[in-house]
Protein backbone atom coordinates (compact mmCIF):
# COMPACT_ATOMS: atom_id res chain seq x y z
CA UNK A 1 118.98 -3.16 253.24
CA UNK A 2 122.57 -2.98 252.76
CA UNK A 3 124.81 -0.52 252.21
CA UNK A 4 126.28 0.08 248.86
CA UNK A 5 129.85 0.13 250.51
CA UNK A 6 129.17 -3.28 251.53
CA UNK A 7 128.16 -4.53 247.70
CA UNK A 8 131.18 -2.92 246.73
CA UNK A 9 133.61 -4.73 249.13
CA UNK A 10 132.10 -7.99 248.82
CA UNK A 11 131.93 -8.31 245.49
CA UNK A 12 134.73 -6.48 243.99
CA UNK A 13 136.90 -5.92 246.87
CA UNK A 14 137.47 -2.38 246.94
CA UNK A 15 137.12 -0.33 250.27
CA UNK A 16 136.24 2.99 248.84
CA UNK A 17 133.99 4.14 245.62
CA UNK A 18 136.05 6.52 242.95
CA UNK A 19 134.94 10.00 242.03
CA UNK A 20 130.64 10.50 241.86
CA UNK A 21 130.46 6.80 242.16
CA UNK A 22 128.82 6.83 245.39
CA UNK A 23 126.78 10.04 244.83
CA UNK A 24 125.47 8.43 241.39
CA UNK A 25 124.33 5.78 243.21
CA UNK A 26 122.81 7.45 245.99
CA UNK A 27 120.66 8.92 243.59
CA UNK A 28 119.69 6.12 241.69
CA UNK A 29 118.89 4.51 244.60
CA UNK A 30 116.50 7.80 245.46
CA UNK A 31 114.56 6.45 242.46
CA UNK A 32 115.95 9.84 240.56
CA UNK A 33 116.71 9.68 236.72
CA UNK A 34 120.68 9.88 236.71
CA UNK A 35 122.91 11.33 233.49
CA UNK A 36 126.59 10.23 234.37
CA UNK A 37 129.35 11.75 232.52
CA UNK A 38 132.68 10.18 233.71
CA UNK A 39 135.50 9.68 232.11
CA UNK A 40 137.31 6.46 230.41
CA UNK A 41 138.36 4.07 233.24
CA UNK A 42 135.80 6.21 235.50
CA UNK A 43 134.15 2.84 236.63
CA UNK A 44 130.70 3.61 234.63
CA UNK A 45 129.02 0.07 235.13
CA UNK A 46 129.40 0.19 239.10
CA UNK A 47 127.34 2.86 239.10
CA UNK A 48 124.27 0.89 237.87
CA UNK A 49 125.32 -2.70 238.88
CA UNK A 50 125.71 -2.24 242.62
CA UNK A 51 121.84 -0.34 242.95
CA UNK A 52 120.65 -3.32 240.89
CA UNK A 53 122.24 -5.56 243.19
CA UNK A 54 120.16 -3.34 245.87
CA UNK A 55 117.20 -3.57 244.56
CA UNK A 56 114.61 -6.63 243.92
CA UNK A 57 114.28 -7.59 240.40
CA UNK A 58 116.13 -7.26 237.44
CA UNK A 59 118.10 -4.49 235.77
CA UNK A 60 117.78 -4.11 232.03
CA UNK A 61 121.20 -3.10 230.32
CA UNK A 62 120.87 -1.59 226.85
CA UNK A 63 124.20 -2.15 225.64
CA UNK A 64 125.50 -1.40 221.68
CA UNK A 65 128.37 -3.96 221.06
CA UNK A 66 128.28 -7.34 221.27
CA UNK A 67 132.06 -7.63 223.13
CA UNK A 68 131.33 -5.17 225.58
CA UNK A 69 127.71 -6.99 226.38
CA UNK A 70 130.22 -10.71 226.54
CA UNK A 71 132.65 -8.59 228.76
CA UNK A 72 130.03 -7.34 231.59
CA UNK A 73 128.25 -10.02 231.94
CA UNK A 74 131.77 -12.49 231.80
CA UNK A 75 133.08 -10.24 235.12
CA UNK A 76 129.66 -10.53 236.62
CA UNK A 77 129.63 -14.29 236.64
CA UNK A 78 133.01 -14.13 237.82
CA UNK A 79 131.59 -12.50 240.92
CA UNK A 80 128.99 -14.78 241.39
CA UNK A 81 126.04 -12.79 239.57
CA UNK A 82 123.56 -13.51 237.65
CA UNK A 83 123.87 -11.84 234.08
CA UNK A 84 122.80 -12.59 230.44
CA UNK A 85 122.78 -10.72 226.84
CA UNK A 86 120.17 -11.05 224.57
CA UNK A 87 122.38 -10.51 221.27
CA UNK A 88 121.45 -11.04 217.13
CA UNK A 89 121.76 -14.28 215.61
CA UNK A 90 119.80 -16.05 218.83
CA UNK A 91 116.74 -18.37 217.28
CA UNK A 92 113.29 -17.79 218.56
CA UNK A 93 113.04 -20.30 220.62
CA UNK A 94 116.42 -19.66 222.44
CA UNK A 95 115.48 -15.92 223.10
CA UNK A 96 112.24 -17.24 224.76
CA UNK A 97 114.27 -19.51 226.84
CA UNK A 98 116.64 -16.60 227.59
CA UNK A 99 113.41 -14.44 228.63
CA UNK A 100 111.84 -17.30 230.83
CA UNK A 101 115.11 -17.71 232.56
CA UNK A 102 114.79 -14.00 233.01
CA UNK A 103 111.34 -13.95 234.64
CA UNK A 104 112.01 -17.19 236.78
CA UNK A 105 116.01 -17.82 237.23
CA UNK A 106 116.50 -14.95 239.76
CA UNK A 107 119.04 -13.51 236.98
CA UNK A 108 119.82 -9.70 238.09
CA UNK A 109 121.18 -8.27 234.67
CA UNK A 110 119.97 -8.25 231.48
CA UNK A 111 122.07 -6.89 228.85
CA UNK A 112 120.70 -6.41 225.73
CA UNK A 113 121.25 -4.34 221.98
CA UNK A 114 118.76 -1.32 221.33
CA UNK A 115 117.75 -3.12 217.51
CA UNK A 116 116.38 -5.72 219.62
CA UNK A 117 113.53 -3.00 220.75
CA UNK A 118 112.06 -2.72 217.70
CA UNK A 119 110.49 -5.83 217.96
CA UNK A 120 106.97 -5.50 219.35
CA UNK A 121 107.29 -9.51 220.81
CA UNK A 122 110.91 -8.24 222.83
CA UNK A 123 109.46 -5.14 224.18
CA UNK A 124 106.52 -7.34 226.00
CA UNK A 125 108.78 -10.22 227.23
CA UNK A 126 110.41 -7.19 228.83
CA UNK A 127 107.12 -5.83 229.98
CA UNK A 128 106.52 -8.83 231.91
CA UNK A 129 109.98 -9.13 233.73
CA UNK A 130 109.97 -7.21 237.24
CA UNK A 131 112.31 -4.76 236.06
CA UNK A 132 114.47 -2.77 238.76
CA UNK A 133 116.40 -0.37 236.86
CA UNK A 134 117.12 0.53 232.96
CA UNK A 135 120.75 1.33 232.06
CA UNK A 136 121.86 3.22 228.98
CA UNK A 137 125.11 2.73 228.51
CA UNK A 138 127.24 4.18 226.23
CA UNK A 139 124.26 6.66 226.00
CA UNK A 140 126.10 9.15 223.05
CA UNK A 141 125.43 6.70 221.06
CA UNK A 142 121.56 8.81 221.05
CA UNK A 143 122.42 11.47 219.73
CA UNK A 144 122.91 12.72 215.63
CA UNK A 145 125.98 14.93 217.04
CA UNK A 146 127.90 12.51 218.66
CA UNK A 147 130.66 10.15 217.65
CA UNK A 148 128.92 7.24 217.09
CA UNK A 149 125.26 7.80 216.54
CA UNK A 150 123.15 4.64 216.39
CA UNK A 151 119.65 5.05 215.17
CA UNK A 152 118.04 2.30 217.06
CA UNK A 153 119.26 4.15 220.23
CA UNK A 154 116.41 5.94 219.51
CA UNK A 155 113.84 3.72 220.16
CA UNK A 156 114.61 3.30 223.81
CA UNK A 157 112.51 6.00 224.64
CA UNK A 158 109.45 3.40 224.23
CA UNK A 159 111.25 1.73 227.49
CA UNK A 160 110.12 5.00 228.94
CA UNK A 161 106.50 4.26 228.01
CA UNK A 162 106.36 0.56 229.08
CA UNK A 163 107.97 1.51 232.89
CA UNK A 164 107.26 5.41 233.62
CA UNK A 165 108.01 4.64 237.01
CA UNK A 166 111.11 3.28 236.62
CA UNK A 167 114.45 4.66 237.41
CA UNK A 168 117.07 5.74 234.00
CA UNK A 169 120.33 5.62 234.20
CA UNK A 170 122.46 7.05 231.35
CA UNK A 171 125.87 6.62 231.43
CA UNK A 172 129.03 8.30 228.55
CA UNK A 173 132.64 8.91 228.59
CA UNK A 174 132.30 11.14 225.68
CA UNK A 175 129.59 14.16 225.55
CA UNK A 176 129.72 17.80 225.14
CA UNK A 177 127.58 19.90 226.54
CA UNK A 178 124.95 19.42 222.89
CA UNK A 179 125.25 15.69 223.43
CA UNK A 180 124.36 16.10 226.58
CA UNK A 181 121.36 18.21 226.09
CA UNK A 182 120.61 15.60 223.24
CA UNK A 183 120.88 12.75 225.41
CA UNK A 184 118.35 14.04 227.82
CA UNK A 185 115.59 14.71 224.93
CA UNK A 186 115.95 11.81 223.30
CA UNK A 187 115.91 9.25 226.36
CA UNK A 188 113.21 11.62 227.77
CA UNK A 189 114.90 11.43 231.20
CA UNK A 190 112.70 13.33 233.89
CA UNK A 191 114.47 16.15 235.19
CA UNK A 192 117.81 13.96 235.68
CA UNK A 193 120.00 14.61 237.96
CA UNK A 194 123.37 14.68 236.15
CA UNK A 195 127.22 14.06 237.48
CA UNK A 196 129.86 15.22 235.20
CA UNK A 197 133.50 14.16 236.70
CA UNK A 198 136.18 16.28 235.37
CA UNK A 199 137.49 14.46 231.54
CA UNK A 200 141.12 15.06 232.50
CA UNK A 201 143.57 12.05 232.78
CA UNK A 202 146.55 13.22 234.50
CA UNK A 203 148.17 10.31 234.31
CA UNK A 204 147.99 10.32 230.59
CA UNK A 205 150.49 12.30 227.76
CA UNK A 206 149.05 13.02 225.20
CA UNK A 207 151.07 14.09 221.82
CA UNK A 208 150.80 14.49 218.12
CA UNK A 209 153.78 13.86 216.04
CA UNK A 210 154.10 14.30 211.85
CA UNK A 211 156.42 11.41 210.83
CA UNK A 212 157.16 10.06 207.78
CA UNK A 213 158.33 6.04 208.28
CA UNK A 214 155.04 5.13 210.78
CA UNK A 215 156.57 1.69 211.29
CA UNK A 216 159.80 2.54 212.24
CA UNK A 217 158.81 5.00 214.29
CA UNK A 218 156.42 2.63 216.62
CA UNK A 219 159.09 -0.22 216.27
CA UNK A 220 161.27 2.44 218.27
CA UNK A 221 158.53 3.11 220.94
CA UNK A 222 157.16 -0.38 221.01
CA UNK A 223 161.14 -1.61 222.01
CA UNK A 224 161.06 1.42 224.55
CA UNK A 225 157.59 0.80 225.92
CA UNK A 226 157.77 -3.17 225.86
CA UNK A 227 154.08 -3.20 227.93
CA UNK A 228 150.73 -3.67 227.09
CA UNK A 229 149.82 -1.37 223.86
CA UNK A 230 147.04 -0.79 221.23
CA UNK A 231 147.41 0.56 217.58
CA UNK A 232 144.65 2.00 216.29
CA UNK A 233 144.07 1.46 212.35
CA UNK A 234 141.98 3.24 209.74
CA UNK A 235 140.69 -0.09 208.41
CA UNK A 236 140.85 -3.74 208.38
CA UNK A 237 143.57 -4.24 205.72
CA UNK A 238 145.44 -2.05 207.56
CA UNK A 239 144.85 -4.42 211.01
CA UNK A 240 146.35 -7.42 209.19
CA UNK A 241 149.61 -5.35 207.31
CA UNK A 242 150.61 -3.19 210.52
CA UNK A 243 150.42 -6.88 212.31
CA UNK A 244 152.52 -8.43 209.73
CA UNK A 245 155.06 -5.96 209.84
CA UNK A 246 155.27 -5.81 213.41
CA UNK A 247 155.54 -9.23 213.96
CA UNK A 248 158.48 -9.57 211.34
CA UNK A 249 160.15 -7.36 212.66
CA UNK A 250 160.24 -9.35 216.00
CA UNK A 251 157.24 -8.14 217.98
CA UNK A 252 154.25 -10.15 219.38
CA UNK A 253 151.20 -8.85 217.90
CA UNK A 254 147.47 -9.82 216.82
CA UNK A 255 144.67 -8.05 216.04
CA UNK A 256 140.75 -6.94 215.61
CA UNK A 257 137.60 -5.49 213.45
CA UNK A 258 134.76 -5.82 212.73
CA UNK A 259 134.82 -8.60 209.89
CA UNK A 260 136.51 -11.16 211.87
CA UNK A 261 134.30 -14.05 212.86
CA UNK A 262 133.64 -14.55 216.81
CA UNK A 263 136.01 -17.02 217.72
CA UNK A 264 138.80 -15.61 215.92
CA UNK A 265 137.79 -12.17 217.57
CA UNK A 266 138.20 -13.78 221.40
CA UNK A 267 140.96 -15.70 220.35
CA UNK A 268 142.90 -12.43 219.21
CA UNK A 269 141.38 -10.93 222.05
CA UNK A 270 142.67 -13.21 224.61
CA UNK A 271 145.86 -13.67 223.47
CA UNK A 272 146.81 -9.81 223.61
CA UNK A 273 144.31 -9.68 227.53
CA UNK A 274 147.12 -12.50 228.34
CA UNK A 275 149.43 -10.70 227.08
CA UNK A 276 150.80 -13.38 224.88
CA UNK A 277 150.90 -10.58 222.60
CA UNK A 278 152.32 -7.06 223.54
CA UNK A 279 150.29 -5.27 220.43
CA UNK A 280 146.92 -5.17 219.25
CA UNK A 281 146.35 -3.60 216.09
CA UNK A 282 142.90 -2.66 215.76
CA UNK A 283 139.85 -0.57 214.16
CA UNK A 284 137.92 1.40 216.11
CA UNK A 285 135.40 -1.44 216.29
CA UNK A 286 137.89 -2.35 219.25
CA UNK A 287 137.79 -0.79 222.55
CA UNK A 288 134.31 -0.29 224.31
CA UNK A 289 134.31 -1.60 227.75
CA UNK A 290 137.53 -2.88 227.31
CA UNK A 291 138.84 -3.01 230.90
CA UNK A 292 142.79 -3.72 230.43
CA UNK A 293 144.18 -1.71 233.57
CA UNK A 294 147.65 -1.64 232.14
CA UNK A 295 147.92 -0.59 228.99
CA UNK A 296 150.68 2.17 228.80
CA UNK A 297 150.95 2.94 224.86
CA UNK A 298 147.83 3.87 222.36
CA UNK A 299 149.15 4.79 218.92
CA UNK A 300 146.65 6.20 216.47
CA UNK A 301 148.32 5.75 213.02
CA UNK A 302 146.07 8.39 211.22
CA UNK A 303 143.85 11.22 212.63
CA UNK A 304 141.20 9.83 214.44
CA UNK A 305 137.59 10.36 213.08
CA UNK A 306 136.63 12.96 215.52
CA UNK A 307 137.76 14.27 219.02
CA UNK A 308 135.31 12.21 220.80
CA UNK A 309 136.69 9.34 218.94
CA UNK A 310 139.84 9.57 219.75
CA UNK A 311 139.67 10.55 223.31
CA UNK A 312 137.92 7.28 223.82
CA UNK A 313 140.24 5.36 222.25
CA UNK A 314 143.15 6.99 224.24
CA UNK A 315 141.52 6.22 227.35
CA UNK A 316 141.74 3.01 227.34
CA UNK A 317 145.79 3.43 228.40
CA UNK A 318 146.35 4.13 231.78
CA UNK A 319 143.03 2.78 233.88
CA UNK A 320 145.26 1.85 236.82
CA UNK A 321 146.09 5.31 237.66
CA UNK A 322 150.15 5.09 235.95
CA UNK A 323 151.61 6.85 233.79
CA UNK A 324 150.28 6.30 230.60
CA UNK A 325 151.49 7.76 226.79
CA UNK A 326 149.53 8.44 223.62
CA UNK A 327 150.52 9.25 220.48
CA UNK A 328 149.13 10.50 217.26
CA UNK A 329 151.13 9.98 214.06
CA UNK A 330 150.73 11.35 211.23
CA UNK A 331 151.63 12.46 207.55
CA UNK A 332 150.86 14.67 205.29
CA UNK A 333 148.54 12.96 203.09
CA UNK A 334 146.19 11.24 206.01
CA UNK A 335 144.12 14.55 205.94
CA UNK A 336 143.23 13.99 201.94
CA UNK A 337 142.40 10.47 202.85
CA UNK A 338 139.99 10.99 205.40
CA UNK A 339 137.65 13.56 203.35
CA UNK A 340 138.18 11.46 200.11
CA UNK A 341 136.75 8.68 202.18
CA UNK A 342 134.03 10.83 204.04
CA UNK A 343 133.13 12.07 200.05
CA UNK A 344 132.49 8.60 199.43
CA UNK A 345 130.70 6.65 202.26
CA UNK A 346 127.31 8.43 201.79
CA UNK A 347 125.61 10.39 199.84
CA UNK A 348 123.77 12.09 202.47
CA UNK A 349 125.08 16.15 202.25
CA UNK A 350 124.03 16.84 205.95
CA UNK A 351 125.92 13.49 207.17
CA UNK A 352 128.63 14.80 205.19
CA UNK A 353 129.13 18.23 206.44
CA UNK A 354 128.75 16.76 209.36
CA UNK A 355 131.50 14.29 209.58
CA UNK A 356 133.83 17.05 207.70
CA UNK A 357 133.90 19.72 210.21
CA UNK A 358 134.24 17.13 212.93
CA UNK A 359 137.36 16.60 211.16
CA UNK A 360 138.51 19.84 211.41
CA UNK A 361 138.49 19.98 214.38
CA UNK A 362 140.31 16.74 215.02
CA UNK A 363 143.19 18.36 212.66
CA UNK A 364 142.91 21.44 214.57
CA UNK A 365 143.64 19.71 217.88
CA UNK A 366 146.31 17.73 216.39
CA UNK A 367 148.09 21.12 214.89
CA UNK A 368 147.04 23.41 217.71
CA UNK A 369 149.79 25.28 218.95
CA UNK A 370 149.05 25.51 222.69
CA UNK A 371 148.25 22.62 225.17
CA UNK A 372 146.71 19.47 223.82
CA UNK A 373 145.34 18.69 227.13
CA UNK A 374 143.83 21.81 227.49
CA UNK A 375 142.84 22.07 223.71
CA UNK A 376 141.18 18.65 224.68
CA UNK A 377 139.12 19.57 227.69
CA UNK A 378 138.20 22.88 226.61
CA UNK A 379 136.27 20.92 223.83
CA UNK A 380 134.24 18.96 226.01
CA UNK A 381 133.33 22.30 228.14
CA UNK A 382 135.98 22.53 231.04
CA UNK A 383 137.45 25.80 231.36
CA UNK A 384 141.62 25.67 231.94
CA UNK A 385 143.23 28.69 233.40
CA UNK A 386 145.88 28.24 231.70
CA UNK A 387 148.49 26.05 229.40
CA UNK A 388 149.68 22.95 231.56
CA UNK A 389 153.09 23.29 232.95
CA UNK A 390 155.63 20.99 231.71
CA UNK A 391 153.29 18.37 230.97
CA UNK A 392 155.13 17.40 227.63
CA UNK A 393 151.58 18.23 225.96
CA UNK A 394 152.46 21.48 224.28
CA UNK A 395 153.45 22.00 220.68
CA UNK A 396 156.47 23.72 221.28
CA UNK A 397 157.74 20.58 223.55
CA UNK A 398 157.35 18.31 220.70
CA UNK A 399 160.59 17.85 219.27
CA UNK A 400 161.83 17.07 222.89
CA UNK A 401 159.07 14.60 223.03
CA UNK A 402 160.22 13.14 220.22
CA UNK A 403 163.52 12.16 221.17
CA UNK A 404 162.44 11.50 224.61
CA UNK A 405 160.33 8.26 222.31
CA UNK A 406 163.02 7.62 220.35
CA UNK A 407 166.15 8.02 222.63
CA UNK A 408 167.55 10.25 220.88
């Protein structure tokens, strides 16, 4: 059999794994249930795509967004593999096409959404594939206390039934040690071996600023950071108005939610990947498996939703290692906002309280007054000796940061 080095060189052309790549791998490949906590820009899907590619049969890939499903299996075929995604809106008699092709076309990935498990006629078409290797990715997405809980994750425990000799693989860039624990129960991963890489960026400044004019204030570090750069947005409206602005005021933006149909969503896409546009102005429906290795500026125009949220989000800048900035701007009134709007969505009391003191603690990061970075990391359960020195992260440096953005 060959080595896993050798996968790795010949089809992505790298001569050495990152961080817990090769260990995660190792043990995957030891037929041992694997948790992998690495960070944004970690290289998660290696980690499961290279055993696969080990391994005789197919790997099943449950996946929960649409673009990130398009986006592995579009670099796969680039490589020469054999990948498809099983996605809503397919007929019946395409998805059995797509599930023959499966069984008989020698295809090595399937990616598909966890709502497609709860059909009883899915779960046996996958029954009857010679399955290598299940994938979870994005596996917070289990659990009631992360950042973006999605029922139907739960159902992918039946998986568990259907191959209990299988290997699991579940695979975050966001989990504290209770979505951890969560993820475990709920996948019912035997005794899993788990590899937690360090969530610090180094390479990545992160600050929090209180401004008044938002547009004129990103106009100034959009002009000083001409490169690659995403603006997050609380909602679609806003996606459409910041872009507006932005572009009359000279600058070469698009942007992305939810609501937009497919091809306007790649087109958007594509033009900002090409960087025919500097900006993308987007909703947090934008980002997951993203893989844009030079983005240097994510702006957050509000408080995020949550400190998982927005640590995601953030790490999309800076995936080829350079320095990278990230800002968080805000005013006074985004804090009303955000509960008025939380007060509103449900009515469900527990999903409320919930979702509230999740927000505090995103405004208590953003008004801490020690380290951000180590505010940050402390929250998802790494210990910091002490406050970072002079990494421009630290409340008191924030006025110099400021001008420093604004060249002042």
């Amino acid at each position: 059999m060959k080595e896993p080095l050798e996968i790795l060189k010949k089809y992505w052309g790298h001569n050495n794994f990152r961080p817990y790549q090769k260990e995660i791998i190792d043990s995957i490949l030891a037929g041992q249930d694997t948790l992998a906590l690495l960070p944004t820009g970690g290289g998660k899907s290696i980690c499961f795509q290279i055993p696969a590619l080990l391994q005789d049969g197919i790997c099943v890939v449950i996946s929960p967004l649409i673009a990130l499903m398009k986006d592995q299996v579009d670099n796969l075929a680039k490589r020469g593999i054999k990948a498809l995604s099983i996605t809503a809106g397919i007929s019946a008699n395409e998805l059995s096409d797509l599930f023959d092709n499966c069984q008989f076309g020698n295809y090595k990935f399937l990616y598909i959404s966890p709502e497609r498990l709860q059909s009883a006629w899915v779960l046996e078409r996958i029954k009857a594939l010679n399955v290598s290797l299940i994938a979870i990715d994005e596996a917070h997405c289990v659990s009631q206390w992360g950042h973006d809980f999605r029922p139907a994750f739960l159902k992918i425990a039946v998986l568990k039934e259907l191959f209990p000799t299988k290997t699991f693989v579940a695979l975050t860039a966001s989990a504290n040690a209770r979505v951890e624990q969560d993820i475990k129960n709920q996948l019912h991963l035997d005794s899993p071996t788990v590899f937690r890489q360090s969530f610090a960026r180094p390479n990545i400044s992160y600050n929090v600023l209180e401004v008044e004019d938002k547009i004129y204030n990103i106009s100034k570090i959009l002009k000083k950071y001409p490169d690659p750069t995403i603006i997050y947005v609380r909602n679609r409206k806003m996606c459409i108005d910041v872009s507006a602005q932005l572009k009359y005021l000279g600058f070469t933006a698009t942007y992305f939610h939810g609501g937009l149909k497919n091809r306007e969503k790649e087109k958007n896409m594509q033009s900002w990947m090409s960087e025919e546009s500097q900006v993308i102005v987007a909703t947090n429906a934008f980002g997951m498996g993203i893989d844009k290795a030079n983005v240097r500026t994510v702006i957050h125009m509000q408080y995020a939703e949550n400190i998982e949220s927005y640590y995601q989000e953030a790490g999309r800048a800076g995936r080829d290692g350079k320095a990278a900035e990230c800002l968080l701007l805000y005013d006074k009134g985004d804090v009303a906002i955000n509960t008025y709007l939380i007060g509103h969505d449900q009515p469900d009391l527990t999903w409320k309280d919930r979702e509230l003191k999740l927000l505090d603690k995103m405004v208590t990061y953003c008004n801490t007054s020690g380290c951000l970075r180590k505010y940050l990391l402390e929250y998802f359960g790494e210990r910091v000796a002490s406050n970072c020195n002079n990494c421009g992260n630290c409340s008191q440096n924030k006025e110099a940061t400021w001008r420093r953005f604004l060249k002042l």
